[in-house]
Protein backbone atom coordinates (compact mmCIF):
# COMPACT_ATOMS: atom_id res chain seq x y z
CA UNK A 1 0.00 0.00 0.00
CA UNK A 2 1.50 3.45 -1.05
CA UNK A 3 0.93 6.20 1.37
CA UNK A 4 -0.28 9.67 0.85
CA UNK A 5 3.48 10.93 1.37
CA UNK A 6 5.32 9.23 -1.18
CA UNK A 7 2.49 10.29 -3.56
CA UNK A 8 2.86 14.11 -3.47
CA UNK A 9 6.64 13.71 -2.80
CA UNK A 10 6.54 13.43 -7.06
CA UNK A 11 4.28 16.26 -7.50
CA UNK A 12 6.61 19.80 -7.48
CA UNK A 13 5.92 22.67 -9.77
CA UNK A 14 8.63 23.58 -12.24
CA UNK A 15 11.29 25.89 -11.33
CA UNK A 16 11.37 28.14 -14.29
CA UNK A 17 9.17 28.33 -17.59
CA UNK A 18 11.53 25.76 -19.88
CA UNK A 19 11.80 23.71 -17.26
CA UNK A 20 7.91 23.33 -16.89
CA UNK A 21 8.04 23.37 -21.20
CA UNK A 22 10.55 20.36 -20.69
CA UNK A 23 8.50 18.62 -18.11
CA UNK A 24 5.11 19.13 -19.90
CA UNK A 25 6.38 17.48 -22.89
CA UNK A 26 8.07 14.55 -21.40
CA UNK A 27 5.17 14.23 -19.12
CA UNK A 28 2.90 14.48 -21.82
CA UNK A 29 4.75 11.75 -24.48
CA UNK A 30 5.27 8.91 -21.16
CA UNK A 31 1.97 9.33 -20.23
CA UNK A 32 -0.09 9.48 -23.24
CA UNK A 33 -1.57 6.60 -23.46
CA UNK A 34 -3.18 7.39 -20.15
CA UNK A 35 -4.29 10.70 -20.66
CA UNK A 36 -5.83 9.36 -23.75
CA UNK A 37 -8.07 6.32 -21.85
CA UNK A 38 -9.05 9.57 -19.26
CA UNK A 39 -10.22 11.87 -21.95
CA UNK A 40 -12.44 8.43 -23.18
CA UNK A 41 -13.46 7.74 -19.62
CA UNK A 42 -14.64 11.05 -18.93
CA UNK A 43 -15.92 12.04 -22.17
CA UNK A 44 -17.67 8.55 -22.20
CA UNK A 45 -18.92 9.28 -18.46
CA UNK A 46 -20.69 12.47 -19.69
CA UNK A 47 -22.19 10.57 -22.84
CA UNK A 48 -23.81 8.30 -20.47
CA UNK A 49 -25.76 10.78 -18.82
CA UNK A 50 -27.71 12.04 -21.72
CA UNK A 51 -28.40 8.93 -23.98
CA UNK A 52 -29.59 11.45 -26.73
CA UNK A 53 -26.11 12.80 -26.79
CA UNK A 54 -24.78 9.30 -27.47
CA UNK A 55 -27.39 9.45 -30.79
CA UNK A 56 -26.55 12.75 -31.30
CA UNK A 57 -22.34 12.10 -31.22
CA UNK A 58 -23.53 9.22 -33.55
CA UNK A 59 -25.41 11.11 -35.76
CA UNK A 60 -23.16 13.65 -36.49
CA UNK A 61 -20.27 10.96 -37.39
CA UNK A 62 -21.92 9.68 -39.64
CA UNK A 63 -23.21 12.84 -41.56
CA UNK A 64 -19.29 13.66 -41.47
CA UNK A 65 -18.33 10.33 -42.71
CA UNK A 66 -20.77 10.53 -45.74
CA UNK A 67 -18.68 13.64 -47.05
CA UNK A 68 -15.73 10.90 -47.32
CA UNK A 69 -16.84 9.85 -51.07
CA UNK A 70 -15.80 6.01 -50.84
CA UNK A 71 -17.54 5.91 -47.47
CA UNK A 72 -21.21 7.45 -49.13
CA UNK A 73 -20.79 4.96 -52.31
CA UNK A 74 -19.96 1.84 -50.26
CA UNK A 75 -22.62 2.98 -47.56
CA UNK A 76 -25.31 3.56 -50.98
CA UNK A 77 -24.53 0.20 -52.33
CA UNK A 78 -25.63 -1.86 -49.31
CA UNK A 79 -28.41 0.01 -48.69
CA UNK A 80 -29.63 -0.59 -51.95
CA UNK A 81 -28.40 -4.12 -51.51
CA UNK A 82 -30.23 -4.93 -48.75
CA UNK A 83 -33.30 -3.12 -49.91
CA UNK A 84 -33.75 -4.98 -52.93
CA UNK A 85 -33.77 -8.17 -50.80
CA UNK A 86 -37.34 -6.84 -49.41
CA UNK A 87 -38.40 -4.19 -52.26
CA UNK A 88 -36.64 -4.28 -55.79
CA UNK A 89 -38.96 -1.71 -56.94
CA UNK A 90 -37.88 0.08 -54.27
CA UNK A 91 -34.46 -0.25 -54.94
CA UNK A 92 -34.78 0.30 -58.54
CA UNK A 93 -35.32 3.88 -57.79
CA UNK A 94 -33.02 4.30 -55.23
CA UNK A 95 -29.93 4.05 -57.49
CA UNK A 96 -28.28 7.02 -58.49
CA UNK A 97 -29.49 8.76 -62.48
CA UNK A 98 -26.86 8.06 -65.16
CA UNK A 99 -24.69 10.48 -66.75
CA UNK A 100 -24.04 10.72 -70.64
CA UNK A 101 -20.57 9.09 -71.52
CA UNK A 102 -18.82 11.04 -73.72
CA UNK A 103 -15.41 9.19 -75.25
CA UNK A 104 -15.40 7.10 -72.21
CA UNK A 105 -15.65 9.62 -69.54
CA UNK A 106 -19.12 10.97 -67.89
CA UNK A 107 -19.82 14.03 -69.06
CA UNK A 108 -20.62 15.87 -65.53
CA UNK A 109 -18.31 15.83 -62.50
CA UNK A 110 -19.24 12.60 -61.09
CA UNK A 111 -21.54 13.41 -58.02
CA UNK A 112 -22.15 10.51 -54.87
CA UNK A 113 -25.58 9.92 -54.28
CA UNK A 114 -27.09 8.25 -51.22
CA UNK A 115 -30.18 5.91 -51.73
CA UNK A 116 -31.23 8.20 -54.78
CA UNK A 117 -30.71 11.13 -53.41
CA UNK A 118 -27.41 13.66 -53.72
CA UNK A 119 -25.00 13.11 -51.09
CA UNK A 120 -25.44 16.85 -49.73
CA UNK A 121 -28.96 16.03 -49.13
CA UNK A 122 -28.33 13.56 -46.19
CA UNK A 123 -25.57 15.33 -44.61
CA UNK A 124 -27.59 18.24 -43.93
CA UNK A 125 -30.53 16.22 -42.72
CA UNK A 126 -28.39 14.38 -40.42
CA UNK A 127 -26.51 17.30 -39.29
CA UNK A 128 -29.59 19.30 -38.66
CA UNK A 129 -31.19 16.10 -36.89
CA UNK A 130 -27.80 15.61 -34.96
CA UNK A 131 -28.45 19.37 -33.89
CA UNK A 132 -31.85 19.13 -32.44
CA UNK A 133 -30.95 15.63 -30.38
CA UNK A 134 -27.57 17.82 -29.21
CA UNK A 135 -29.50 20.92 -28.19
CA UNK A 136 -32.55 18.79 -26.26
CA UNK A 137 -30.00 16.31 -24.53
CA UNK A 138 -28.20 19.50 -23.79
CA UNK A 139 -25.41 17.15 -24.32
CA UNK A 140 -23.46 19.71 -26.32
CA UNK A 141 -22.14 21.72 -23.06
CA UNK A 142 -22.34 18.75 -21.07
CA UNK A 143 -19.35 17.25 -23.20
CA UNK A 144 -17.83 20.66 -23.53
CA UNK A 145 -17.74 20.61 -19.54
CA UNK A 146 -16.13 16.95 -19.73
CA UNK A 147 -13.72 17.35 -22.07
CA UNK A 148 -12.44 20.87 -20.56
CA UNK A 149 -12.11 18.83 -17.33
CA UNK A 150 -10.73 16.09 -18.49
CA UNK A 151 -7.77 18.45 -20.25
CA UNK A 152 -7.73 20.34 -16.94
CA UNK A 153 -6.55 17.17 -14.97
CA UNK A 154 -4.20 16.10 -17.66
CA UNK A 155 -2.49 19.62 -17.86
CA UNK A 156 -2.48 19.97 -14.06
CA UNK A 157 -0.51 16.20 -13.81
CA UNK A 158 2.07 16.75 -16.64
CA UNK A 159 2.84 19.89 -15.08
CA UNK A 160 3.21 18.86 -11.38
CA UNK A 161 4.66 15.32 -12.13
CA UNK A 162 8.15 15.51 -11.94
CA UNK A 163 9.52 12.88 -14.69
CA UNK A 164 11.27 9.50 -13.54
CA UNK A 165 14.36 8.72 -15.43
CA UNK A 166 12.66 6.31 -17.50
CA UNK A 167 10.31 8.63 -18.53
CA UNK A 168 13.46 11.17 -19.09
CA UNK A 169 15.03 8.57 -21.25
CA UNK A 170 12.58 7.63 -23.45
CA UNK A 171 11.86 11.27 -24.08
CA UNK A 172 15.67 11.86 -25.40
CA UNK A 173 15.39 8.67 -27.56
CA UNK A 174 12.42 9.70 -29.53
CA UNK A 175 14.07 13.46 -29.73
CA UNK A 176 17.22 11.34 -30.91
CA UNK A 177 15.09 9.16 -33.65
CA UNK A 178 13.29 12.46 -34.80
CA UNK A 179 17.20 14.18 -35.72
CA UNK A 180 18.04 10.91 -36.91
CA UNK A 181 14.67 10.92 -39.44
CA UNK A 182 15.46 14.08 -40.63
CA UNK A 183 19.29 13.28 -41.73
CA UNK A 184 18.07 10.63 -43.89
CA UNK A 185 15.91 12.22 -45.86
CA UNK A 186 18.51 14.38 -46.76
């Protein structure tokens, strides 16, 4: 069992402002993967408290994702795929129109549709839709509370920690591998 003393014994704050520079970055590269499961934790802590925040979060990924264009025609082809299972009819007129082919190439800019519709279309529907479940959850400022905390606590530890020497070490061997990178692309 670890007592209270040893604890803060490894918290100090930094003598001089490159010292706390120096500290904050070693602190921040030895400790990252921790800092990173704490901004989940706490981010996903706050998501659980308003569920329509979860479908809102949710919601707006995937009206972000369907700007990616391979994402929108891959996500268009199985919905039309598995529609036509239940309604061919259905998915008949679902599929995007065609574009004259002139010497091989279409003739307009190739636009992405989504189930029949133009790509644009859905994102703002889901976007707008994403908006109204953010602003009734009022899950927006809830996760804007979280995440500010959560970058609070990680700021306030890689400032106050004061590096162990493996931390140190590993540190000077990625600043080491980063000169050595740029030598040999010279």
């Amino acid at each position: 069992m670890v007592d209270e003393s040893s604890f803060f014994s490894r918290l100090a704050f930094p003598r001089s402002f490159s010292k706390w520079m120096s500290r904050l970055k070693c602190n921040l590269y030895y400790y990252r993967t921790n800092y990173f499961t704490l901004l989940i934790l706490v981010l996903g802590l706050a998501l659980i408290t308003r569920p329509l925040a979860i479908l809102g979060a949710a919601l707006t990924a995937l009206s972000l994702a369907f700007l990616n264009d391979s994402f929108a025609a891959t996500f268009n082809e199985k919905m039309i795929r598995t529609i036509r299972h239940f309604s061919p009819h259905l998915a008949a007129k679902m599929r995007p129109p065609h574009m004259p082919v002139i010497r091989g190439r279409s003739a307009a800019r190739k636009k992405v549709y989504v189930c029949g519709q133009p790509r644009l279309v859905f994102v703002l529907l889901g976007l707008t839709a994403s908006f109204v479940l953010w602003f009734a959850s009022c899950g927006l400022l809830w996760v804007l509370y979280a995440f500010a905390t959560a970058l609070i606590m990680i700021l306030l530890h890689a400032s106050l920690r004061t590096p162990n020497l493996k931390a140190r070490l590993n540190t000077y061997r990625e600043e080491f591998r980063a000169v050595w990178r740029n030598y040999s692309e010279l």
